[in-house]
C-alpha atoms as a PDB file:
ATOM      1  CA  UNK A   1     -10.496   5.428  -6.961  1.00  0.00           C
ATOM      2  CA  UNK A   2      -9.790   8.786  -8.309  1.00  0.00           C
ATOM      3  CA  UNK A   3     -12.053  10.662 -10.356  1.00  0.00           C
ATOM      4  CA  UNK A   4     -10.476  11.339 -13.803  1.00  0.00           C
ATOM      5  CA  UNK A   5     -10.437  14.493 -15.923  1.00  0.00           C
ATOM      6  CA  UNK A   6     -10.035  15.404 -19.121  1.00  0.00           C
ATOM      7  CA  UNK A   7      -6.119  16.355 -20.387  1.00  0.00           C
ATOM      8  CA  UNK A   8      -4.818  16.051 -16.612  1.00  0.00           C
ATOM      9  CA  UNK A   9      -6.020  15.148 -13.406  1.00  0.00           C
ATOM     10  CA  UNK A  10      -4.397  17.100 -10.761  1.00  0.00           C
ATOM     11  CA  UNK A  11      -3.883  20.314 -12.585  1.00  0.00           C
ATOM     12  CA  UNK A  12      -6.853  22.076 -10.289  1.00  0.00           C
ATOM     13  CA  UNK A  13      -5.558  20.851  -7.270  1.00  0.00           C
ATOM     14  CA  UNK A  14      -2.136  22.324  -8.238  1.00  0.00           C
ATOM     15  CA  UNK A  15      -3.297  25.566  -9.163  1.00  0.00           C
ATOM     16  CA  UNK A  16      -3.171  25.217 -12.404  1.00  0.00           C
ATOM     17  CA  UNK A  17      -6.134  25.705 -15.187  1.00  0.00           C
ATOM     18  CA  UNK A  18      -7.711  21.983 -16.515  1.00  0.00           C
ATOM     19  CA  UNK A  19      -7.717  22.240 -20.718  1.00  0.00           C
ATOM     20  CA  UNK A  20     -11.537  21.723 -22.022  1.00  0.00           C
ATOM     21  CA  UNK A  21     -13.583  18.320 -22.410  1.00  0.00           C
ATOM     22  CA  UNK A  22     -12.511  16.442 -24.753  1.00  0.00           C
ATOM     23  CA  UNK A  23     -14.992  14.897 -27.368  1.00  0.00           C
ATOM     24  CA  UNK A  24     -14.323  11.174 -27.750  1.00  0.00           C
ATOM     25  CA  UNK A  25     -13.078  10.441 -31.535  1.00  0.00           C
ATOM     26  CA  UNK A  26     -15.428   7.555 -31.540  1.00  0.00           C
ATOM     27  CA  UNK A  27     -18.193   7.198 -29.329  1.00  0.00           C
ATOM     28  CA  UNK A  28     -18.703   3.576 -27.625  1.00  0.00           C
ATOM     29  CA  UNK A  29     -15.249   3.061 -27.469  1.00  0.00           C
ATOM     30  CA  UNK A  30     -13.154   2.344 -24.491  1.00  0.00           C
ATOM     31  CA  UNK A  31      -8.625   2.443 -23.998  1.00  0.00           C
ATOM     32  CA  UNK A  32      -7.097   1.436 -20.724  1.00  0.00           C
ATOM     33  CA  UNK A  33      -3.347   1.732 -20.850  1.00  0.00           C
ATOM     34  CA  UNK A  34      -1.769   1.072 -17.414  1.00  0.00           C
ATOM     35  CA  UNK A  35       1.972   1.338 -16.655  1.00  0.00           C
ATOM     36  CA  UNK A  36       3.025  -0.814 -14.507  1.00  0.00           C
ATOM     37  CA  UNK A  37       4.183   1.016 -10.650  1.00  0.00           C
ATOM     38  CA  UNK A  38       4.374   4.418 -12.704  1.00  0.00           C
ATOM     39  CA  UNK A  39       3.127   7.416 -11.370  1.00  0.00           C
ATOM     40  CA  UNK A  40       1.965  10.610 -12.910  1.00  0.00           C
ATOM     41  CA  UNK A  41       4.905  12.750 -11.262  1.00  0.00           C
ATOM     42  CA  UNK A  42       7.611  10.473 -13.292  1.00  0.00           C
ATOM     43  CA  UNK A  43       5.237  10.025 -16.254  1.00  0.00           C
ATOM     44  CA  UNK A  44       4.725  14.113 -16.565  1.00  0.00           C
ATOM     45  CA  UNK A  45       8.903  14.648 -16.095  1.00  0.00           C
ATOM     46  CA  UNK A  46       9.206  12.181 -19.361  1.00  0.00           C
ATOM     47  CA  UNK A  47       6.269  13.755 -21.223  1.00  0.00           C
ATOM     48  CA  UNK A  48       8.188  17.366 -20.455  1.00  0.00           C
ATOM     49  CA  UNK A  49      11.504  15.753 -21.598  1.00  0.00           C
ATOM     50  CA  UNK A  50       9.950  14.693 -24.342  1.00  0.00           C
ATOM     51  CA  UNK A  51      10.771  11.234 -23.636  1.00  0.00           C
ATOM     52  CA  UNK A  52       7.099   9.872 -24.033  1.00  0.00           C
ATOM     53  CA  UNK A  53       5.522  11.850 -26.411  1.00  0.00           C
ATOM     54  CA  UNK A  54       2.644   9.464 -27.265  1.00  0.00           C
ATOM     55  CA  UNK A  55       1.639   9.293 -23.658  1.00  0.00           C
ATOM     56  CA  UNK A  56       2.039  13.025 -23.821  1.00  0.00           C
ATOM     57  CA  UNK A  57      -0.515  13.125 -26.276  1.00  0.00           C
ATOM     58  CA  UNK A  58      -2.701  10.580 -24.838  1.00  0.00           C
ATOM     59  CA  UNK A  59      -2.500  12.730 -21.358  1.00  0.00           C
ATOM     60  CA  UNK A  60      -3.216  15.698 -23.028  1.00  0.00           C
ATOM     61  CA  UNK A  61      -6.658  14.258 -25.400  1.00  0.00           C
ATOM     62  CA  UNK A  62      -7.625  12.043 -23.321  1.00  0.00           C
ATOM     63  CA  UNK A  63      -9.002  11.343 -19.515  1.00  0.00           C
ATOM     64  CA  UNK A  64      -6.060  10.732 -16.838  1.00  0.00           C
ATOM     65  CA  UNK A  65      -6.068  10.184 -12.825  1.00  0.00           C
ATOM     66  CA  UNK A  66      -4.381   9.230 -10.147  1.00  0.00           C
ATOM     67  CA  UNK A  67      -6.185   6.276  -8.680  1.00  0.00           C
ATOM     68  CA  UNK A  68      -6.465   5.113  -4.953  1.00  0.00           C
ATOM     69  CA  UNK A  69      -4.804   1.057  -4.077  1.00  0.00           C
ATOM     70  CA  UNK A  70      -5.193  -1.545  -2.423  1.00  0.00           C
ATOM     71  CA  UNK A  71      -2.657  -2.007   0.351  1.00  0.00           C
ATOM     72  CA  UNK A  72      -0.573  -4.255   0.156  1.00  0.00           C
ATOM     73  CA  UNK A  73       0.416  -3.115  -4.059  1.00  0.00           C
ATOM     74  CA  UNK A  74       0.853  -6.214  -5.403  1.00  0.00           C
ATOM     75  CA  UNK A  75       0.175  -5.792  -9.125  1.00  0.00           C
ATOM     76  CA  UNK A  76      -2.032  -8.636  -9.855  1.00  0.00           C
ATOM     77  CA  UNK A  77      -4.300  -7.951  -6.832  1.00  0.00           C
ATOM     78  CA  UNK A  78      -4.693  -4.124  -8.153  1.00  0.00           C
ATOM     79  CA  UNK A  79      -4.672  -4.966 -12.155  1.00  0.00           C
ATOM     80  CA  UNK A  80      -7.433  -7.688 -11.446  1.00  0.00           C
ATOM     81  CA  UNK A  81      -9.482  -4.946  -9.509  1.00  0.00           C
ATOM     82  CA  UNK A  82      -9.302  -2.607 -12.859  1.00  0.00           C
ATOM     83  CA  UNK A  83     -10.459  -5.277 -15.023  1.00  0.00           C
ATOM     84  CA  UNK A  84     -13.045  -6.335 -12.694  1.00  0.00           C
ATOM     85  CA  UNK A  85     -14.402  -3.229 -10.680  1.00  0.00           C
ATOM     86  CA  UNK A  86     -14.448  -5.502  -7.899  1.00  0.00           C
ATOM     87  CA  UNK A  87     -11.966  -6.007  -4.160  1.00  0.00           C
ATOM     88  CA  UNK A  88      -9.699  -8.644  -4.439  1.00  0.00           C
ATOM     89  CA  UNK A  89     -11.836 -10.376  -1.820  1.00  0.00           C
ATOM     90  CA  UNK A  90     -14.536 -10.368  -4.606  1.00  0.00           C
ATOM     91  CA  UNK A  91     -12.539 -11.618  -7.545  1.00  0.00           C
ATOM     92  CA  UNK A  92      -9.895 -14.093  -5.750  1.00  0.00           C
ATOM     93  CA  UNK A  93      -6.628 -12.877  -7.201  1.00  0.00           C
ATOM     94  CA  UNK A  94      -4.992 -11.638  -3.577  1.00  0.00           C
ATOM     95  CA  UNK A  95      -1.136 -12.008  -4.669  1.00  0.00           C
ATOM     96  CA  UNK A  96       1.338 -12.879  -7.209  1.00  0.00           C
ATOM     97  CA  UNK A  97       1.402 -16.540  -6.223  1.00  0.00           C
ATOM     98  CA  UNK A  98      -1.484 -18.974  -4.775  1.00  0.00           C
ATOM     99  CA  UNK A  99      -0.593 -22.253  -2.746  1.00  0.00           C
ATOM    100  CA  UNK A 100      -1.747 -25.674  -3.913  1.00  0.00           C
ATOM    101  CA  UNK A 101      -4.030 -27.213  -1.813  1.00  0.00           C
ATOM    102  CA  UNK A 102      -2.485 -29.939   0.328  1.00  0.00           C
ATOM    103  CA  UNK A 103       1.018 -28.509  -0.361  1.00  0.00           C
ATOM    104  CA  UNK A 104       3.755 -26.265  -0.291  1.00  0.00           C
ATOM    105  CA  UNK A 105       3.881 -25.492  -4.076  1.00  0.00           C
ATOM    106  CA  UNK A 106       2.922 -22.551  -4.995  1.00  0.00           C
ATOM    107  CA  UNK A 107       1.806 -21.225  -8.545  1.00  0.00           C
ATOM    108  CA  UNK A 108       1.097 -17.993 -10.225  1.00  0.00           C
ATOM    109  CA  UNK A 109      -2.630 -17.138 -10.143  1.00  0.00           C
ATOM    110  CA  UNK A 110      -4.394 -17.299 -13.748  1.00  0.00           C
ATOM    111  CA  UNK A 111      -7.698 -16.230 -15.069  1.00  0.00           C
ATOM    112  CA  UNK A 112      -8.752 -19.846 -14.018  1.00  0.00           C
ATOM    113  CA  UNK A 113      -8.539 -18.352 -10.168  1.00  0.00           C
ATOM    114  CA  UNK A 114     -10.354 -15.205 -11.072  1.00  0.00           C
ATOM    115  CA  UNK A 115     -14.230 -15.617  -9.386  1.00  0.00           C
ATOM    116  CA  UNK A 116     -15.429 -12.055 -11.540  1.00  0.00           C
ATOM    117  CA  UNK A 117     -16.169 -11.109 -14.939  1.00  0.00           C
ATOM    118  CA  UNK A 118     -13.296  -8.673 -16.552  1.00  0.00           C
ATOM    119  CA  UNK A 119     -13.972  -5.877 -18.189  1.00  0.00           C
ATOM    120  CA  UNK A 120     -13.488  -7.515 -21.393  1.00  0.00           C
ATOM    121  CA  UNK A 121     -15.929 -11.371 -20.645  1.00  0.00           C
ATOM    122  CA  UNK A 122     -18.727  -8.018 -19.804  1.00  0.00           C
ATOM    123  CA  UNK A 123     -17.920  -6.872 -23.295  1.00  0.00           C
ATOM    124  CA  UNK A 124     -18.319  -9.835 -25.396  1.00  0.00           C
ATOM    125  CA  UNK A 125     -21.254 -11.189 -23.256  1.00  0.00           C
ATOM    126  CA  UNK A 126     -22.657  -8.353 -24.885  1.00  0.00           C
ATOM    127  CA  UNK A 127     -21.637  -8.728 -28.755  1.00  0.00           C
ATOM    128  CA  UNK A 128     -18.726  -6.201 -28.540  1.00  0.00           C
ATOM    129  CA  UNK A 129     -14.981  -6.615 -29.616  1.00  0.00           C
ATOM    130  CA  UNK A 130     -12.452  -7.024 -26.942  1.00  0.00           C
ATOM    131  CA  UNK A 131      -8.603  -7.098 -27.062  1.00  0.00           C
ATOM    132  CA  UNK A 132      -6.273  -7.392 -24.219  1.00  0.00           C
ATOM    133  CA  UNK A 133      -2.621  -7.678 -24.111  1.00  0.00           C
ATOM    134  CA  UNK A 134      -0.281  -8.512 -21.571  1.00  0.00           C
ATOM    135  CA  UNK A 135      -2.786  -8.540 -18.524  1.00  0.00           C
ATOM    136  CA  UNK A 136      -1.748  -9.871 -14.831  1.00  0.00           C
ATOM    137  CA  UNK A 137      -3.437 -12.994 -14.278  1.00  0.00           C
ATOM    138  CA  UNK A 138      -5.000 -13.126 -17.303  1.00  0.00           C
ATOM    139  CA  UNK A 139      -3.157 -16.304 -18.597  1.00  0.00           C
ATOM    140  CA  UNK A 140      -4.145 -18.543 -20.240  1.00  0.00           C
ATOM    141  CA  UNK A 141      -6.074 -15.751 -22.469  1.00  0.00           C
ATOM    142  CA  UNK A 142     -10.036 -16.254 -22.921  1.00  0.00           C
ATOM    143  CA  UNK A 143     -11.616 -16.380 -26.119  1.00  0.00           C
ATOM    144  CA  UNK A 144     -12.227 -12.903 -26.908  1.00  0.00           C
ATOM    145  CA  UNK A 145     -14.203 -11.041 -30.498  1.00  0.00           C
ATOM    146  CA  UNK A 146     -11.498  -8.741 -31.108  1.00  0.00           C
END
Protein backbone atom coordinates (compact mmCIF):
# COMPACT_ATOMS: atom_id res chain seq x y z
CA UNK A 1 0.00 0.00 0.00
CA UNK A 2 1.05 3.49 -0.59
CA UNK A 3 2.43 5.64 1.92
CA UNK A 4 0.16 8.71 2.43
CA UNK A 5 1.04 12.38 2.85
CA UNK A 6 -0.28 15.19 4.10
CA UNK A 7 -2.53 17.61 1.47
CA UNK A 8 -1.45 15.28 -1.60
CA UNK A 9 0.33 12.29 -2.23
CA UNK A 10 2.07 12.41 -5.45
CA UNK A 11 2.88 16.04 -5.59
CA UNK A 12 6.88 15.17 -4.92
CA UNK A 13 6.97 12.64 -7.35
CA UNK A 14 5.49 15.14 -9.88
CA UNK A 15 7.73 17.84 -9.19
CA UNK A 16 5.72 19.68 -7.40
CA UNK A 17 6.22 21.12 -3.60
CA UNK A 18 4.01 18.88 -0.73
CA UNK A 19 1.96 21.76 1.56
CA UNK A 20 3.07 21.32 5.45
CA UNK A 21 1.82 18.59 8.09
CA UNK A 22 -1.21 18.97 8.98
CA UNK A 23 -2.20 18.93 12.77
CA UNK A 24 -5.16 16.61 13.32
CA UNK A 25 -8.32 18.79 14.61
CA UNK A 26 -8.86 16.12 17.16
CA UNK A 27 -6.38 13.80 18.21
CA UNK A 28 -7.52 9.94 18.50
CA UNK A 29 -9.69 10.27 15.79
CA UNK A 30 -9.75 8.34 12.62
CA UNK A 31 -11.95 9.16 8.72
CA UNK A 32 -11.72 6.68 5.91
CA UNK A 33 -13.69 7.86 2.92
CA UNK A 34 -13.17 5.55 -0.10
CA UNK A 35 -14.69 6.14 -3.56
CA UNK A 36 -15.52 3.44 -5.10
CA UNK A 37 -12.96 2.58 -8.60
CA UNK A 38 -11.97 6.43 -8.40
CA UNK A 39 -8.65 7.48 -8.85
CA UNK A 40 -6.77 10.53 -7.81
CA UNK A 41 -6.17 11.73 -11.57
CA UNK A 42 -10.20 12.00 -12.06
CA UNK A 43 -10.73 13.01 -8.41
CA UNK A 44 -7.99 16.08 -8.78
CA UNK A 45 -9.73 17.15 -12.49
CA UNK A 46 -13.20 17.51 -10.33
CA UNK A 47 -11.54 19.16 -7.32
CA UNK A 48 -9.89 21.76 -10.12
CA UNK A 49 -13.38 22.09 -11.75
CA UNK A 50 -14.64 22.71 -8.73
CA UNK A 51 -16.94 19.92 -8.97
CA UNK A 52 -15.97 18.31 -5.51
CA UNK A 53 -15.08 20.91 -3.39
CA UNK A 54 -15.46 19.03 -0.06
CA UNK A 55 -13.10 16.36 -1.24
CA UNK A 56 -11.02 19.29 -2.33
CA UNK A 57 -10.83 20.34 1.05
CA UNK A 58 -10.48 17.04 2.58
CA UNK A 59 -7.38 16.43 -0.03
CA UNK A 60 -5.96 19.51 0.79
CA UNK A 61 -6.22 19.16 5.19
CA UNK A 62 -6.00 15.98 5.31
CA UNK A 63 -3.67 12.71 4.44
CA UNK A 64 -4.29 11.24 0.75
CA UNK A 65 -2.52 8.27 -1.36
CA UNK A 66 -2.65 6.26 -3.97
CA UNK A 67 -2.77 2.73 -2.67
CA UNK A 68 -1.39 -0.57 -4.26
CA UNK A 69 -4.45 -3.71 -5.13
CA UNK A 70 -5.03 -6.76 -5.14
CA UNK A 71 -5.27 -8.28 -8.60
CA UNK A 72 -7.98 -9.31 -9.62
CA UNK A 73 -10.02 -5.54 -8.32
CA UNK A 74 -12.96 -6.85 -7.20
CA UNK A 75 -14.28 -4.32 -4.68
CA UNK A 76 -15.26 -6.45 -1.85
CA UNK A 77 -11.96 -8.42 -1.89
CA UNK A 78 -9.98 -4.86 -1.73
CA UNK A 79 -12.65 -2.91 0.68
CA UNK A 80 -12.48 -6.01 3.12
CA UNK A 81 -8.56 -5.72 3.03
CA UNK A 82 -8.93 -1.82 4.21
CA UNK A 83 -11.14 -2.67 6.96
CA UNK A 84 -9.14 -5.54 7.97
CA UNK A 85 -5.33 -4.87 7.20
CA UNK A 86 -5.30 -8.33 6.21
CA UNK A 87 -5.03 -10.50 2.27
CA UNK A 88 -8.13 -11.72 1.23
CA UNK A 89 -6.66 -15.17 1.87
CA UNK A 90 -6.63 -14.01 5.58
CA UNK A 91 -10.09 -12.58 5.92
CA UNK A 92 -12.20 -14.92 3.39
CA UNK A 93 -14.01 -12.33 1.31
CA UNK A 94 -12.22 -13.36 -2.30
CA UNK A 95 -15.18 -12.02 -4.68
CA UNK A 96 -18.46 -10.46 -5.03
CA UNK A 97 -20.32 -13.75 -4.78
CA UNK A 98 -19.50 -17.14 -2.72
CA UNK A 99 -21.03 -20.62 -3.80
CA UNK A 100 -23.19 -22.65 -1.43
CA UNK A 101 -21.80 -25.66 -0.43
CA UNK A 102 -23.28 -28.66 -2.22
CA UNK A 103 -24.68 -26.35 -4.96
CA UNK A 104 -24.73 -24.11 -7.70
CA UNK A 105 -26.30 -21.09 -5.87
CA UNK A 106 -24.37 -18.58 -5.27
CA UNK A 107 -24.77 -15.60 -2.71
CA UNK A 108 -23.19 -12.32 -1.96
CA UNK A 109 -20.52 -12.63 0.76
CA UNK A 110 -21.55 -10.85 4.22
CA UNK A 111 -19.72 -10.00 7.34
CA UNK A 112 -20.89 -13.57 8.43
CA UNK A 113 -18.02 -14.89 5.76
CA UNK A 114 -15.47 -12.43 6.98
CA UNK A 115 -12.68 -14.72 9.22
CA UNK A 116 -10.87 -11.02 10.55
CA UNK A 117 -11.64 -8.33 12.82
CA UNK A 118 -12.54 -4.84 10.87
CA UNK A 119 -11.23 -1.90 11.67
CA UNK A 120 -14.24 -0.94 13.45
CA UNK A 121 -14.96 -4.81 15.88
CA UNK A 122 -10.81 -3.55 16.85
CA UNK A 123 -12.36 -0.29 17.89
CA UNK A 124 -15.15 -1.21 20.07
CA UNK A 125 -13.25 -4.26 21.53
CA UNK A 126 -11.51 -1.47 22.90
CA UNK A 127 -14.36 0.97 24.34
CA UNK A 128 -14.25 3.37 21.31
CA UNK A 129 -17.18 4.63 19.02
CA UNK A 130 -17.44 3.22 15.61
CA UNK A 131 -19.69 4.14 12.63
CA UNK A 132 -19.68 2.66 9.26
CA UNK A 133 -21.84 3.23 6.36
CA UNK A 134 -22.34 1.55 3.27
CA UNK A 135 -19.35 -1.01 3.57
CA UNK A 136 -18.83 -4.10 0.99
CA UNK A 137 -19.60 -7.14 2.75
CA UNK A 138 -20.41 -5.67 5.72
CA UNK A 139 -24.16 -6.73 5.71
CA UNK A 140 -25.91 -7.55 7.94
CA UNK A 141 -24.22 -4.53 10.07
CA UNK A 142 -22.57 -5.54 13.59
CA UNK A 143 -23.46 -3.96 16.66
CA UNK A 144 -21.31 -1.06 16.78
CA UNK A 145 -20.91 2.14 19.93
CA UNK A 146 -21.27 4.85 17.58
Amino acid sequence: MGRGRPGGGGAARRGGRLPPAVEPVEPGRLLLLGADAATWEVLDGLIAAGRTPDWGELARRGVRGELATFKPTSSPLIWTSIATGKTPAEHGIVDFVRRLPGSDERRPYSSGQRTAAAVWDIFARHGRSAVQVKWWASWPAEPLKG
